[in-house]
Protein backbone atom coordinates (compact mmCIF):
# COMPACT_ATOMS: atom_id res chain seq x y z
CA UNK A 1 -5.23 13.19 -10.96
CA UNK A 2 -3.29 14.89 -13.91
CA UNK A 3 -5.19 16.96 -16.33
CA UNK A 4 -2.40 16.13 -19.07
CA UNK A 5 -1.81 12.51 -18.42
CA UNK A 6 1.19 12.34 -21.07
CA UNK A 7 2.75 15.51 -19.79
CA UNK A 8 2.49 13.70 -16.33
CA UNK A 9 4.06 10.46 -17.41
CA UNK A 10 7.11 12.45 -19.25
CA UNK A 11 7.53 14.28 -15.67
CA UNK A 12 7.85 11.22 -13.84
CA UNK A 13 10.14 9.52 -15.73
CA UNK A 14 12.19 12.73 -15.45
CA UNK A 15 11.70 12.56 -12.07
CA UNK A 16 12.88 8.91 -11.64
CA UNK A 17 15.82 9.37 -13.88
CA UNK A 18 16.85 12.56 -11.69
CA UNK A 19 16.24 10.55 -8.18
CA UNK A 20 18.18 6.88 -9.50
CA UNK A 21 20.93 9.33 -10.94
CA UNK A 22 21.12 11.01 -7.53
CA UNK A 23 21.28 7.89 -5.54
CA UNK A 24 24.29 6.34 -7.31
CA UNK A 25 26.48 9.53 -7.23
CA UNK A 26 25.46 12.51 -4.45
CA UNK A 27 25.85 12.26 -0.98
CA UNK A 28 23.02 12.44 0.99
CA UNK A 29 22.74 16.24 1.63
CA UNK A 30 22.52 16.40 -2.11
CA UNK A 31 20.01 13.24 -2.31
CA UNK A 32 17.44 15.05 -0.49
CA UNK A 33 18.21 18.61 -2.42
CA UNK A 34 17.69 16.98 -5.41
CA UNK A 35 14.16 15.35 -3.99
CA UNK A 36 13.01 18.85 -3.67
CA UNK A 37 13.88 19.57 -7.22
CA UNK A 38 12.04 16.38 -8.26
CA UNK A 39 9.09 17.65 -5.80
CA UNK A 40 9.15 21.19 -7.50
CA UNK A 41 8.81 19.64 -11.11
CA UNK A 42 5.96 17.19 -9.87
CA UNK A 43 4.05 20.05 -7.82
CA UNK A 44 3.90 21.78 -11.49
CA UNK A 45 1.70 18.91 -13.02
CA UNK A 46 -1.85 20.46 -13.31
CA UNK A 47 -4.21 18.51 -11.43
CA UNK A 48 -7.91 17.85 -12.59
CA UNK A 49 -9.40 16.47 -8.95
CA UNK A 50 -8.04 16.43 -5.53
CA UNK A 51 -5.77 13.52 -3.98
CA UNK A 52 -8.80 12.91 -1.76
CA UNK A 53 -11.42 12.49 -3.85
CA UNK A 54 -10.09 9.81 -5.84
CA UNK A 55 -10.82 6.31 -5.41
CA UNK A 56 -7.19 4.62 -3.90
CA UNK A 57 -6.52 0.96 -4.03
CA UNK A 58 -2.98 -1.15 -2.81
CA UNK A 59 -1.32 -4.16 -4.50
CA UNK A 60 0.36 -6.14 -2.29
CA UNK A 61 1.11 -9.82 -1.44
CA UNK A 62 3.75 -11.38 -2.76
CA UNK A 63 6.85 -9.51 -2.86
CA UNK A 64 8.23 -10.43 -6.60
CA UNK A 65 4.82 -10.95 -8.34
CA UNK A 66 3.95 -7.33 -6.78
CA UNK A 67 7.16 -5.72 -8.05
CA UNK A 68 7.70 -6.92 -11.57
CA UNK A 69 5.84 -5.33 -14.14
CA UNK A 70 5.58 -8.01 -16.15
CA UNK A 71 3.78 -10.45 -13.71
CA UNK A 72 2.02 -7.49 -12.28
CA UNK A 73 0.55 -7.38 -16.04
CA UNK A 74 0.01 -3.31 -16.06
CA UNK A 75 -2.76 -3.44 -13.14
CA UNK A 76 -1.71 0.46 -12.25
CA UNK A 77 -2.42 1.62 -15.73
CA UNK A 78 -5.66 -0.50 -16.21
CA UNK A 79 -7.00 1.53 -12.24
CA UNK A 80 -5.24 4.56 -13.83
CA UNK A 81 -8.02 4.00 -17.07
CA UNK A 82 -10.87 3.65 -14.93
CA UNK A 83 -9.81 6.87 -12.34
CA UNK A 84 -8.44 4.50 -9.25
CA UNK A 85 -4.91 5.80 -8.34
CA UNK A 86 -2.63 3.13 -7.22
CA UNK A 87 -0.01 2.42 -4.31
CA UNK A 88 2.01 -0.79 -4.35
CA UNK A 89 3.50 -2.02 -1.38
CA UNK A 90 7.12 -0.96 -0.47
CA UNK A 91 10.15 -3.33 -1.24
CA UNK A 92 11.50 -1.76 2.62
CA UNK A 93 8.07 -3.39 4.43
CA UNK A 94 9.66 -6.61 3.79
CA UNK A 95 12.82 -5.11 5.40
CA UNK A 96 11.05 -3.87 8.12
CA UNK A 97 9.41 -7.35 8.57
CA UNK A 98 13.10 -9.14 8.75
CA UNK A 99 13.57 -6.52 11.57
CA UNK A 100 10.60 -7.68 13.47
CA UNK A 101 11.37 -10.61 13.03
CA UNK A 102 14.92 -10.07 14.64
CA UNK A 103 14.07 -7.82 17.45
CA UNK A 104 11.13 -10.20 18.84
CA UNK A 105 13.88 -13.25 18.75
CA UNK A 106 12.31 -15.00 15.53
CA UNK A 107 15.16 -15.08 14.34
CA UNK A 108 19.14 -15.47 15.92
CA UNK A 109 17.47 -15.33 19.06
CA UNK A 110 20.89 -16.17 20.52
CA UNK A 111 22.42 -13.20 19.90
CA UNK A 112 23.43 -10.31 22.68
CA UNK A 113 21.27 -7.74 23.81
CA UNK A 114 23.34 -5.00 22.57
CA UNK A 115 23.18 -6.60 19.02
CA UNK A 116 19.42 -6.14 19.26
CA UNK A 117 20.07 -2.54 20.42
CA UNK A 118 22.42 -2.18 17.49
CA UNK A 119 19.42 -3.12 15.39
CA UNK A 120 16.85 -1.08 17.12
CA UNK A 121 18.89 1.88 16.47
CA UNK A 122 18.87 1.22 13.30
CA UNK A 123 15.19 0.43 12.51
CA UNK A 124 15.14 4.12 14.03
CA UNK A 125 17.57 5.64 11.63
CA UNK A 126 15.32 3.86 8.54
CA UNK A 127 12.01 5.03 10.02
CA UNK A 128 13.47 8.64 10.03
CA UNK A 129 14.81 8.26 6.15
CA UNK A 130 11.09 7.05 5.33
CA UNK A 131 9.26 10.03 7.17
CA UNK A 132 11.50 12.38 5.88
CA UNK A 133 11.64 11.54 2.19
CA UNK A 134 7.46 10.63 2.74
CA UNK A 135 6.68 13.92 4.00
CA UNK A 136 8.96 15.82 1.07
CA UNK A 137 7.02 13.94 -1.48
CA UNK A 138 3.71 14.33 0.06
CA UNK A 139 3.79 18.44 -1.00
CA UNK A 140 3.51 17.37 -4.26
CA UNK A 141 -0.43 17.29 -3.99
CA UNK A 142 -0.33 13.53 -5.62
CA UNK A 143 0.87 11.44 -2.73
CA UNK A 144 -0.54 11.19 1.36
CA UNK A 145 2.14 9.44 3.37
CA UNK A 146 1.33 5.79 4.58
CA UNK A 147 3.87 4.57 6.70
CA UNK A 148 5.48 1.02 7.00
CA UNK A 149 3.94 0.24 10.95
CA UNK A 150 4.81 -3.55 10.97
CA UNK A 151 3.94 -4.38 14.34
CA UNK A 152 0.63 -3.09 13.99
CA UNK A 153 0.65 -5.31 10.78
CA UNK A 154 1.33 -7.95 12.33
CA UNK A 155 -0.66 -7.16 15.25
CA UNK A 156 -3.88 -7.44 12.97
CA UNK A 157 -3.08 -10.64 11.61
CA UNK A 158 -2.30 -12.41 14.85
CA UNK A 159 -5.95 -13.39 15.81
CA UNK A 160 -5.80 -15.19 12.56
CA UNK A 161 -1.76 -16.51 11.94
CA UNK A 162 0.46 -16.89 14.81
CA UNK A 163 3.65 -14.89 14.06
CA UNK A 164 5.87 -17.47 13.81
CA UNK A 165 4.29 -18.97 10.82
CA UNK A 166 6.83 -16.67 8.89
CA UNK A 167 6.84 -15.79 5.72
CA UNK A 168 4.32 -13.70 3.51
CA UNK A 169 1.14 -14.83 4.29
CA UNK A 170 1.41 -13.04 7.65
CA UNK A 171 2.29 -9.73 6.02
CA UNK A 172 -0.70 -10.10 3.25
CA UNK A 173 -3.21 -10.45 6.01
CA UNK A 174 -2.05 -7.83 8.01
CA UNK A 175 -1.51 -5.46 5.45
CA UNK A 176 -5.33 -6.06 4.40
CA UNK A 177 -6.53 -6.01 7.75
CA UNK A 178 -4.58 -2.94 9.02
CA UNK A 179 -5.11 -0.55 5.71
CA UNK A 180 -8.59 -1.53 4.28
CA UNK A 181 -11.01 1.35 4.78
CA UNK A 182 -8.23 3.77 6.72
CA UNK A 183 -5.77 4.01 3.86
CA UNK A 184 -7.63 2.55 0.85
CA UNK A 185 -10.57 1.72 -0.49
CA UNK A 186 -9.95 -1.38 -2.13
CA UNK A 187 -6.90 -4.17 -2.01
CA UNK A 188 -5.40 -6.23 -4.62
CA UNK A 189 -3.44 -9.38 -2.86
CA UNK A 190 -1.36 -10.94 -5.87
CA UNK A 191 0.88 -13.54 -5.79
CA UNK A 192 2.28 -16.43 -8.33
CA UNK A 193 0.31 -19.27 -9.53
CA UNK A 194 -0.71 -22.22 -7.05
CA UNK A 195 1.58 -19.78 -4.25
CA UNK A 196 0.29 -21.48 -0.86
CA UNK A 197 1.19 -18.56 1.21
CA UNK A 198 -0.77 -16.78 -1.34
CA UNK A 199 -3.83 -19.28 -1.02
CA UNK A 200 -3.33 -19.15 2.89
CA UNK A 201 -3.47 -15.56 3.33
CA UNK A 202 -6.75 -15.51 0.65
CA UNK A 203 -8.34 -18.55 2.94
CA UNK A 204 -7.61 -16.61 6.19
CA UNK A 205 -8.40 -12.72 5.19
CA UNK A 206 -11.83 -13.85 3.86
CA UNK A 207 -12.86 -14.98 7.56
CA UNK A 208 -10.73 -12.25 9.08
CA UNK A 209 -12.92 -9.51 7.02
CA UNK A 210 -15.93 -10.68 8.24
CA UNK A 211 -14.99 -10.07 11.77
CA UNK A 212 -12.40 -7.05 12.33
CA UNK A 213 -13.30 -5.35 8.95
CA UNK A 214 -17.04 -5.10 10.03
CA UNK A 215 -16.52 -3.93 13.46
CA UNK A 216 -14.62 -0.98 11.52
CA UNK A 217 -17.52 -0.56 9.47
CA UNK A 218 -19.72 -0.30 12.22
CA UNK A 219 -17.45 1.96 14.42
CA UNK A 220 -17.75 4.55 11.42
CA UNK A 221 -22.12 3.73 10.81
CA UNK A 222 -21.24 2.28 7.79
CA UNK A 223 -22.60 -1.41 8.58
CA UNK A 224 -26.06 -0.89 6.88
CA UNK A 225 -24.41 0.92 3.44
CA UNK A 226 -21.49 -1.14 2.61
CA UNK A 227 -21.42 -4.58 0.98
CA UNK A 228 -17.81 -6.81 1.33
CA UNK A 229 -14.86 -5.15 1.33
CA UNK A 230 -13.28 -4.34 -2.17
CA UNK A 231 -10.55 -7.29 -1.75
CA UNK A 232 -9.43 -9.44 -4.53
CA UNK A 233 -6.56 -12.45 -4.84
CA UNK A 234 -5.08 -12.78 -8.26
CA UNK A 235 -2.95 -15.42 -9.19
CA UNK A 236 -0.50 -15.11 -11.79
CA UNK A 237 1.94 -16.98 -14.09
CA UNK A 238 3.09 -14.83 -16.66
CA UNK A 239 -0.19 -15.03 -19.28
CA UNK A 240 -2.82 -12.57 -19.81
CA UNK A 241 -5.08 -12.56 -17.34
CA UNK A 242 -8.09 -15.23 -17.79
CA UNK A 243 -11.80 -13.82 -18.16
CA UNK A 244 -12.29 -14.55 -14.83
CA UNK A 245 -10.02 -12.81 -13.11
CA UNK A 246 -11.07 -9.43 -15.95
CA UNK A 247 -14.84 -10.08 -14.62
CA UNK A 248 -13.35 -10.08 -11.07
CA UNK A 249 -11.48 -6.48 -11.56
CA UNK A 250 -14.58 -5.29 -13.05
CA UNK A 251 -15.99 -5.88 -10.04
CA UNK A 252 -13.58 -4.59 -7.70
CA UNK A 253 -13.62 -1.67 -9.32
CA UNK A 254 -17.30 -1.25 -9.02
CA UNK A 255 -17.14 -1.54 -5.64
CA UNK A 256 -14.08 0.31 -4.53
CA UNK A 257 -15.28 2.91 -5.94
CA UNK A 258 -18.68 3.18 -4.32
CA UNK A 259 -16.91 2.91 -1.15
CA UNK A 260 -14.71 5.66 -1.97
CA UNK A 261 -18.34 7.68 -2.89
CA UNK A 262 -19.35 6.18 0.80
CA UNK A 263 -16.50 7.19 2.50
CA UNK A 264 -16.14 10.72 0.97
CA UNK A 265 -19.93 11.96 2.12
CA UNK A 266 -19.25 10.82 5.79
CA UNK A 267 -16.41 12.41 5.28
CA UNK A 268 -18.13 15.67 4.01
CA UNK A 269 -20.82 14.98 6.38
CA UNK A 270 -18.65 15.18 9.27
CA UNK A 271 -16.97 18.35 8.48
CA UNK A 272 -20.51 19.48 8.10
CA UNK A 273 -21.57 19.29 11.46
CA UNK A 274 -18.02 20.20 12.65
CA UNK A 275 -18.74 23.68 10.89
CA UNK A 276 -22.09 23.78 12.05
């Protein structure tokens, strides 16, 4: 999205320094003051396209492999060279998932009601720190809010895994299911080498697709103009990635983003007839 891709990079490591520094000595009146300094400074970054436009594509799966540069092997900057923008999934959808978990007796189902209210008022108090900080960064023209909805998550998933099969696998299927198409136009599900939740949730989705993904697609008249969904599994133990998995992410590119072209005419199409 930035014109000056260096100028950008500086900014946001500016930005990261100023929001880390913030966290570990301001209050939280001063937390969020200083977010809309960080906003201001980001908001000044010239862009060349609109957020829109551009192709978008998630990493998730599982939660280490997704988080750690290293493993993750620079995937952001290699989508960043080829003019993808990329999300990776939150550390706090994992603590939203111990939550659900919790409050639907998964877990300590022994325990008091008003210990699950205690709980409930706090999954409130979280969901309102992760609007509220969303929404702030979201006027910086380079970021659209997708929120952390774990029961609809899980609620995608549950044709395919029962919810008591805890764990990741769950989460990666639901996450695919739930944000393909709506949020992003492609997914990358990675995970470490020989991972079976990894290899579940890869076994499952690619079933799962064929079903709920394509009834999306035909809900929006795509069914006739769009080949597979732009999903891919990667699995990963620390080496450079093999040709196979570089012909793979050729691939996906390719294909997320002619579904981001796809997407953006119906999308022009619509307004369109909306203005007509």
């Amino acid at each position: 999205l930035a014109s000056d891709r260096k100028k950008a990079e500086t900014a946001i490591r500016r930005a990261e320094e100023a929001i880390l520094d913030s966290l570990k000595n301001d209050p939280t009146k001063r937390v969020y003051q200083r977010l809309e300094e960080v906003v201001s400074l980001l908001s000044s970054i010239e862009r060349s396209r609109d957020f829109h436009s551009v192709p978008r594509v998630l990493i998730t799966g599982e939660i280490y492999v997704r988080r750690d540069e290293f493993s993750r092997k620079q995937l952001e900057e290699y989508f960043a060279e080829h003019g993808i923008m990329t999300h990776i999934s939150p550390v706090h959808e994992w603590i939203y998932y111990t939550d659900y978990l919790y409050m639907r007796k998964f877990t300590s189902p022994d325990d008091q009601p008003v210990e699950r209210f205690k709980k409930f008022l706090e999954v409130v108090a979280k969901k309102h720190v992760e609007w509220k900080v969303k929404k702030v960064f979201e006027r910086t023209g380079f970021y659209h809010p997708v929120y952390v909805n774990m029961k609809r998550v899980i609620e995608a998933a549950e044709p395919y895994l029962n919810p008591r099969l805890t764990g990741e696998a769950i989460i990666t299927v639901g996450t695919i299911l739930h944000h393909i198409v709506k949020d992003y136009h492609g997914i990358v599900a990675i995970g470490p080498f020989g991972c079976m939740p990894t290899r579940i949730a890869e076994a499952v989705t690619q079933r799962a697709l064929e079903e709920s993904a394509r009834r999306l697609l035909i809900s929006l008249g795509l069914n006739d103009h769009v080949g597979d969904l732009p999903v891919v599994y990667i699995e990963t133990d620390g080496n450079p990635f093999t040709p196979v998995i570089e012909n793979r992410l050729e691939a996906f590119v390719v294909r997320v983003k002619r579904l981001s072209r796809i997407l953006n005419e119906l999308t022009r199409r619509n307004e369109n007839m909306i203005g007509a």
